[in-house]
C-alpha atoms as a PDB file:
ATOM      1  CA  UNK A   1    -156.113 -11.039-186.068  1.00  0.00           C
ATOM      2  CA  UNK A   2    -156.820 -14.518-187.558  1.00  0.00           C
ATOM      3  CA  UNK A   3    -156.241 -14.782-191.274  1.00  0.00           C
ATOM      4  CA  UNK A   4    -157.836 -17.545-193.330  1.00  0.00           C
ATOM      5  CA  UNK A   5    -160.824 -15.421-194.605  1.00  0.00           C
ATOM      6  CA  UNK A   6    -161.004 -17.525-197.889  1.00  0.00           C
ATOM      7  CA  UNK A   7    -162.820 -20.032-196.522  1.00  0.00           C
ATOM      8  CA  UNK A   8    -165.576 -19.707-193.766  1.00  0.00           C
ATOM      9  CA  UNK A   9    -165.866 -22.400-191.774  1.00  0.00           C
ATOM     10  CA  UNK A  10    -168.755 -23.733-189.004  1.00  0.00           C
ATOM     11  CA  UNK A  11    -167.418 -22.618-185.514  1.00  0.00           C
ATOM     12  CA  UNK A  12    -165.596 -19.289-186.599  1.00  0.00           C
ATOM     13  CA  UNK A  13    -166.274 -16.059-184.753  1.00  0.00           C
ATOM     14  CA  UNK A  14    -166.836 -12.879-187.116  1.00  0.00           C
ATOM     15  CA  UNK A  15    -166.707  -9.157-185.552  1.00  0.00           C
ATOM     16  CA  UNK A  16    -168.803  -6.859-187.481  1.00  0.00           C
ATOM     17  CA  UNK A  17    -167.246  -4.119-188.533  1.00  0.00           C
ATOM     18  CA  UNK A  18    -170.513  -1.801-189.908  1.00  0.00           C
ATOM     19  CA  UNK A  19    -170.515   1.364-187.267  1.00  0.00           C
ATOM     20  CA  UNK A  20    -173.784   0.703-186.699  1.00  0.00           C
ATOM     21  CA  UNK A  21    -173.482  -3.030-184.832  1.00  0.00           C
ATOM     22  CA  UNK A  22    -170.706  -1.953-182.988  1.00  0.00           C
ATOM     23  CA  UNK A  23    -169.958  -4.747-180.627  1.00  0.00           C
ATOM     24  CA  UNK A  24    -172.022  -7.478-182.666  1.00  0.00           C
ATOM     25  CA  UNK A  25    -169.873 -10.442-182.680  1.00  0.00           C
ATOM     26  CA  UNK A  26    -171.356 -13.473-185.114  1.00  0.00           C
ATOM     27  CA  UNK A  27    -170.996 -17.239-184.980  1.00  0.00           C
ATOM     28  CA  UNK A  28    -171.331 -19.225-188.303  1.00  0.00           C
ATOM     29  CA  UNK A  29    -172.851 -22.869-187.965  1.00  0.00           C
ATOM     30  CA  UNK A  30    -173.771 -23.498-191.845  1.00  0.00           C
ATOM     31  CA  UNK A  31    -171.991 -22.664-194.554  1.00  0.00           C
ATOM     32  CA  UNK A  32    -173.523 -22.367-198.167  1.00  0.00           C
ATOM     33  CA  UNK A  33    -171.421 -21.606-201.251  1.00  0.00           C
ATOM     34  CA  UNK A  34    -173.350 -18.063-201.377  1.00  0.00           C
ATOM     35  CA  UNK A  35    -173.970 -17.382-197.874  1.00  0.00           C
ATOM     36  CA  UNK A  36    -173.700 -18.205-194.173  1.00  0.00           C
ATOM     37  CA  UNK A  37    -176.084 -18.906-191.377  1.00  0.00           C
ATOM     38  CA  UNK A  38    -174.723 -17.267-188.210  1.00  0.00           C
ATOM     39  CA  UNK A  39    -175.884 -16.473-185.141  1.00  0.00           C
ATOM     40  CA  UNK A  40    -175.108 -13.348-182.538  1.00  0.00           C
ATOM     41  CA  UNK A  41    -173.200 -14.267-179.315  1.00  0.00           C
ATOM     42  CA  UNK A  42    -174.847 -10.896-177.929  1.00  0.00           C
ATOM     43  CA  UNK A  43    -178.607 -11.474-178.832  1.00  0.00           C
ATOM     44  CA  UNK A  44    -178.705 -15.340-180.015  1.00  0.00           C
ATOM     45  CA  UNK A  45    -180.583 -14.139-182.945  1.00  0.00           C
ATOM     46  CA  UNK A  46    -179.785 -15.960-186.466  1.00  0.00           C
ATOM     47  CA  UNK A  47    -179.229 -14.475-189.573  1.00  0.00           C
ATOM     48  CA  UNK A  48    -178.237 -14.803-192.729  1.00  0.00           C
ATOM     49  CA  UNK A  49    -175.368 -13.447-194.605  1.00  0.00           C
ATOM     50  CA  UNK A  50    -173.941 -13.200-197.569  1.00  0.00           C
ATOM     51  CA  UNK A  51    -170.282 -14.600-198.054  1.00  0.00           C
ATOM     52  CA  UNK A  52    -168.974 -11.861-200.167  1.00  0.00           C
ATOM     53  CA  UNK A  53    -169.373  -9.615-196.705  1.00  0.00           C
ATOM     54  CA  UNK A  54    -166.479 -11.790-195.118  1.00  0.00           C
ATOM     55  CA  UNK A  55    -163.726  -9.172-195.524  1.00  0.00           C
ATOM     56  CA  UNK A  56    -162.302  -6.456-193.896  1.00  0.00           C
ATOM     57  CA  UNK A  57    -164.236  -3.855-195.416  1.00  0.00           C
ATOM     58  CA  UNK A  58    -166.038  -0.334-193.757  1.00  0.00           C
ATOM     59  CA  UNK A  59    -169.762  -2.574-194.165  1.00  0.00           C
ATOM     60  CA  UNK A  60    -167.843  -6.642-193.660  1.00  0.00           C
ATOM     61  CA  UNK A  61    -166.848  -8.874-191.162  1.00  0.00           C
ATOM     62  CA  UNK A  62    -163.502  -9.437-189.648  1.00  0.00           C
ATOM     63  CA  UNK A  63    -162.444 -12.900-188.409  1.00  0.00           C
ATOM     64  CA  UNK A  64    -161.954 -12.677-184.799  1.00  0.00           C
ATOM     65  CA  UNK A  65    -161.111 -16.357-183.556  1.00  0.00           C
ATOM     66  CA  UNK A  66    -162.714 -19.838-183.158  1.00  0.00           C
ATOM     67  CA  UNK A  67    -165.568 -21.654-181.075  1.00  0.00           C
END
């Protein structure tokens, strides 16, 4: 597990950890002070998310590594 989870930075790889994207592995490329503009390294699809959902939580994201 990568730590750092403070600070989200372009080129980080998020796993998400809601039971219903099970496998769904993100990408951010911009960072906003509210939110995040990631992409899927499944589908390629972008999204939007908001930063306080960068935690270890049952409905967050876990940091998984870097581009």
């Amino acid at each position: 597990m990568v730590t750092n989870t403070d600070r989200p930075e372009v080129g980080q790889i998020w796993a998400d950890l809601d039971k219903r994207m099970v496998g769904r592995k993100v990408v951010i490329d911009y960072v906003d002070p509210h939110y995040v503009r990631v992409h899927s390294l499944i589908s390629g699809r972008h999204a939007t998310i908001s930063r306080r959902r960068l935690r270890p939580t049952h409905n967050g994201f876990e940091l998984v590594g870097k581009v």
